[in-house]
C-alpha atoms as a PDB file:
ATOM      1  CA  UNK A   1      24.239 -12.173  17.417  1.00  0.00           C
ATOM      2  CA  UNK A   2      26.569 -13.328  20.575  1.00  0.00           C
ATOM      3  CA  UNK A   3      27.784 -16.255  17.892  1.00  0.00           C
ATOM      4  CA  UNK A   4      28.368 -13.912  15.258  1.00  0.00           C
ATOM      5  CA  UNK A   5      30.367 -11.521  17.138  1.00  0.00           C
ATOM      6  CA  UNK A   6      32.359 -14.435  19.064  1.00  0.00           C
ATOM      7  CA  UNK A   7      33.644 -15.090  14.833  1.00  0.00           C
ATOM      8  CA  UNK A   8      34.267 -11.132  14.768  1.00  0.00           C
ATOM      9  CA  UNK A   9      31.188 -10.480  12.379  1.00  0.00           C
ATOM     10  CA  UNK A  10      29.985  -6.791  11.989  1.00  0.00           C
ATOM     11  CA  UNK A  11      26.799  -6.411  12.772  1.00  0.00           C
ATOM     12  CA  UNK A  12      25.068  -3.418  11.803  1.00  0.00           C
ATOM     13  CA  UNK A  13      21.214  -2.245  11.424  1.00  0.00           C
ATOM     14  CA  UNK A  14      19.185  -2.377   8.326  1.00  0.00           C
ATOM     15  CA  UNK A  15      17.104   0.715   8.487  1.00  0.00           C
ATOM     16  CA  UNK A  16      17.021   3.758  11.028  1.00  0.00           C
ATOM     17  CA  UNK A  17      13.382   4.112  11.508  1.00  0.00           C
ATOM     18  CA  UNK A  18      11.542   5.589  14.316  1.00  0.00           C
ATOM     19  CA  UNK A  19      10.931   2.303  15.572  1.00  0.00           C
ATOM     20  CA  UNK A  20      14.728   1.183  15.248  1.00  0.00           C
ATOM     21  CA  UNK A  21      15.770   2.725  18.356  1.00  0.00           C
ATOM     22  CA  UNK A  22      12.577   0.600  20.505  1.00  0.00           C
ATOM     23  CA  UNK A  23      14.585  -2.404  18.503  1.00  0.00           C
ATOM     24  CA  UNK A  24      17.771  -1.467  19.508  1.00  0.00           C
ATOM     25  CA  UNK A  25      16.924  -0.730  23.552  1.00  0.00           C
ATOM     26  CA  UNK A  26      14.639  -3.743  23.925  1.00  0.00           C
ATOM     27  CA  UNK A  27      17.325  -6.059  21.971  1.00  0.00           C
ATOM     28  CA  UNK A  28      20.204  -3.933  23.992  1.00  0.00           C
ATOM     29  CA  UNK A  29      21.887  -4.007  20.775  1.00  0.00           C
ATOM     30  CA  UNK A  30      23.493  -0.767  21.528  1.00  0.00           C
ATOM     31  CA  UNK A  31      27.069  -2.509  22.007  1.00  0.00           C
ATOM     32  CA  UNK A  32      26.420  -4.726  19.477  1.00  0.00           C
ATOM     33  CA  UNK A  33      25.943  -2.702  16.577  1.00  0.00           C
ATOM     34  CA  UNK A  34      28.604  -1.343  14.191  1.00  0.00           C
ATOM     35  CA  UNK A  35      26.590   1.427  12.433  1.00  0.00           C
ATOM     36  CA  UNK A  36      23.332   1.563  10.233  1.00  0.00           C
ATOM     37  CA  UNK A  37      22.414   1.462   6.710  1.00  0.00           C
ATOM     38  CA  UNK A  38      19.531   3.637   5.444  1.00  0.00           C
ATOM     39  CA  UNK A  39      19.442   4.908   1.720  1.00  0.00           C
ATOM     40  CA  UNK A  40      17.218   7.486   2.884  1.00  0.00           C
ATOM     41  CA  UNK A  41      19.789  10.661   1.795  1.00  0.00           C
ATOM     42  CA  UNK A  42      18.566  13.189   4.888  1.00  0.00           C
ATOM     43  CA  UNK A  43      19.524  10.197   7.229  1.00  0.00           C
ATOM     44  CA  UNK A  44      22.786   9.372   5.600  1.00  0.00           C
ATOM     45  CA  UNK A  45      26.764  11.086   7.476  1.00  0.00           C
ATOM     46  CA  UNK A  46      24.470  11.060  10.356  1.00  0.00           C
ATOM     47  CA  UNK A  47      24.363   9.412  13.746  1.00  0.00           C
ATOM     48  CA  UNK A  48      21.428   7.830  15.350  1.00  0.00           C
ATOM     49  CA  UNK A  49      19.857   8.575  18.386  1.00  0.00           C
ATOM     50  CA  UNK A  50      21.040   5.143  20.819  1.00  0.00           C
ATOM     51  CA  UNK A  51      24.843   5.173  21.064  1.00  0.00           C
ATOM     52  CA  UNK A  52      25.788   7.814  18.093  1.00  0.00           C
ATOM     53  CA  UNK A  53      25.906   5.050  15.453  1.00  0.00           C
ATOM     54  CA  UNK A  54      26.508   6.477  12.412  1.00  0.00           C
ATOM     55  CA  UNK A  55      24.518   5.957   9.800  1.00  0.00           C
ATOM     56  CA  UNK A  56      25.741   4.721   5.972  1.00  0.00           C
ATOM     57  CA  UNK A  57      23.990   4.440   3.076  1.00  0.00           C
ATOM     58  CA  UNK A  58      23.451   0.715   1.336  1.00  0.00           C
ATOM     59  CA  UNK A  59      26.522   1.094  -0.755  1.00  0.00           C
ATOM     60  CA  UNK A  60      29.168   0.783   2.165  1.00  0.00           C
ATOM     61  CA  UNK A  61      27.840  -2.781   2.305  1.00  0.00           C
ATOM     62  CA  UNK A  62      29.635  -3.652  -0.407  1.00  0.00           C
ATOM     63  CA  UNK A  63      33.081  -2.473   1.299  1.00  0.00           C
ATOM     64  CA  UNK A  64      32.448  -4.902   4.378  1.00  0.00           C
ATOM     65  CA  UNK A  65      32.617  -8.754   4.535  1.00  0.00           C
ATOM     66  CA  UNK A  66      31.859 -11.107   7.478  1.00  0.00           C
ATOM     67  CA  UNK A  67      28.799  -8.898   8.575  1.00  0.00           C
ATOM     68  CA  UNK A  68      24.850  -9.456   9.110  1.00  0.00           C
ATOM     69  CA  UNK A  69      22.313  -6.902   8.907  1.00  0.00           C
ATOM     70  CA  UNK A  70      19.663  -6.765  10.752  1.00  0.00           C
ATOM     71  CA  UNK A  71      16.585  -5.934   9.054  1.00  0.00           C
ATOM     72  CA  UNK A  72      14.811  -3.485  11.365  1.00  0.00           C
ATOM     73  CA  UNK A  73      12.230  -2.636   8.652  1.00  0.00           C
ATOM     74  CA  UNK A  74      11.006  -6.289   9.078  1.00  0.00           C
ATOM     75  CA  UNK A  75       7.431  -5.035   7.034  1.00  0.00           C
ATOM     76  CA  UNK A  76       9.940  -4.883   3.900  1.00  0.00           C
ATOM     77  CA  UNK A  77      11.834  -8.040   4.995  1.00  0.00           C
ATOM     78  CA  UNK A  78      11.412  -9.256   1.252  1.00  0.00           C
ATOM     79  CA  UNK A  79      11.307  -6.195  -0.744  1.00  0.00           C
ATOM     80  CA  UNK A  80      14.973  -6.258   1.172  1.00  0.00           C
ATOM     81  CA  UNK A  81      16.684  -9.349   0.263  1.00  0.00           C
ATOM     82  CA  UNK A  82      15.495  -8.963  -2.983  1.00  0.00           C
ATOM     83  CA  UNK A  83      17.124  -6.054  -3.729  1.00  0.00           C
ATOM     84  CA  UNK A  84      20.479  -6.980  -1.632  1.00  0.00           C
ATOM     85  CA  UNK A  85      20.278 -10.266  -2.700  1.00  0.00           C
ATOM     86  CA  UNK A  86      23.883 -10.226  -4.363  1.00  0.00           C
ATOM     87  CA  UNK A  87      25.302  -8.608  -0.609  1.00  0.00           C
ATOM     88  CA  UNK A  88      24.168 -12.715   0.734  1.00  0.00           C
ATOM     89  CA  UNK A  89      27.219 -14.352   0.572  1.00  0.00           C
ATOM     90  CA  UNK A  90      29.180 -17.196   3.015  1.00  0.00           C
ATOM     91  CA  UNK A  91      29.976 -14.983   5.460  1.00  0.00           C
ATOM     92  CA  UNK A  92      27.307 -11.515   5.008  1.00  0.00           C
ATOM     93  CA  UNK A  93      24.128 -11.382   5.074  1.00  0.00           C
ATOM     94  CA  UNK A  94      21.174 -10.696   7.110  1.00  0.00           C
ATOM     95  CA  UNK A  95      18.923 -11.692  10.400  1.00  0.00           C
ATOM     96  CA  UNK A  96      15.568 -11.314  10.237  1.00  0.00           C
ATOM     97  CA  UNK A  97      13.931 -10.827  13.119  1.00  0.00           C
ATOM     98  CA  UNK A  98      10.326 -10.821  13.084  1.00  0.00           C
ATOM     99  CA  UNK A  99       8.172 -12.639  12.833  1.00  0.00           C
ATOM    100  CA  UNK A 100      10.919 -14.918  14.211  1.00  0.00           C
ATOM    101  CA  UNK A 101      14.480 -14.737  14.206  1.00  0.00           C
ATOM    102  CA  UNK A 102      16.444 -16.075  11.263  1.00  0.00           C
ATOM    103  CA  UNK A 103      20.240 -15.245   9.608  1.00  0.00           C
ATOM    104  CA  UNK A 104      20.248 -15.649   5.954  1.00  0.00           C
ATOM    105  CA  UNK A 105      23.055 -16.278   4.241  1.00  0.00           C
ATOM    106  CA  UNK A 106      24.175 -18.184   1.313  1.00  0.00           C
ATOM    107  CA  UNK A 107      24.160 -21.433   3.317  1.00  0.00           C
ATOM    108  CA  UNK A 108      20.839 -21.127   4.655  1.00  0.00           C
ATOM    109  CA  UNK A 109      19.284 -19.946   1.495  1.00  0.00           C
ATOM    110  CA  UNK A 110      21.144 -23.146  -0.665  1.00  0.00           C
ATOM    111  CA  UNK A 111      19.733 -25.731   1.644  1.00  0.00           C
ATOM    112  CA  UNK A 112      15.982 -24.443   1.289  1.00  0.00           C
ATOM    113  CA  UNK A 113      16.798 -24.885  -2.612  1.00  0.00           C
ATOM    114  CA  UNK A 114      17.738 -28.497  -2.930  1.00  0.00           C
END
């Protein structure tokens, strides 16, 4: 994440579950973090509870580039990049983080192909 930000990435959460704000303290994340994406509609022109984030729904990924997600709702990790598999690009994409930490991007996911 200190990489990505050093290139002047937006980072921003995948998912603003209960457990996303023990993620986001234990991680201190709270200065790293641009906003959060949840499609869940009650959620959404809201702000989380750690450092007022505000939280968008999955479409505003498509008006971003050079920016990773962070997949809080790591039990859905593929159900995830499945759906958002067109948002994985060069310079967007995602970091999973458990059950270890990877960034997937169009790079990473081209050299596991050939």
């Amino acid at each position: 994440i200190e990489k990505l930000k050093k290139q002047k990435a937006i980072i921003f959460a995948f998912g603003s579950s209960i457990s996303s704000a023990t993620f986001i303290n234990f991680f201190n994340l709270e200065k790293k973090l641009d906003f959060i994406v949840d499609d869940d509609p009650r959620k959404q022109k809201k702000f989380h509870s750690c450092n007022r984030l505000p939280i968008f729904s999955s479409e505003h990924m498509k008006k971003i580039n050079n920016a990773y997600g962070i997949i809080f709702a790591w039990e859905h990790n593929d159900k995830i990049l499945k759906k958002f598999n067109e948002y994985i690009g060069d310079s967007t994409g995602f970091i999973k983080i458990f059950p270890k930490v990877v960034l997937i991007k169009k790079s990473s996911i081209n050299k596991k192909t050939k």
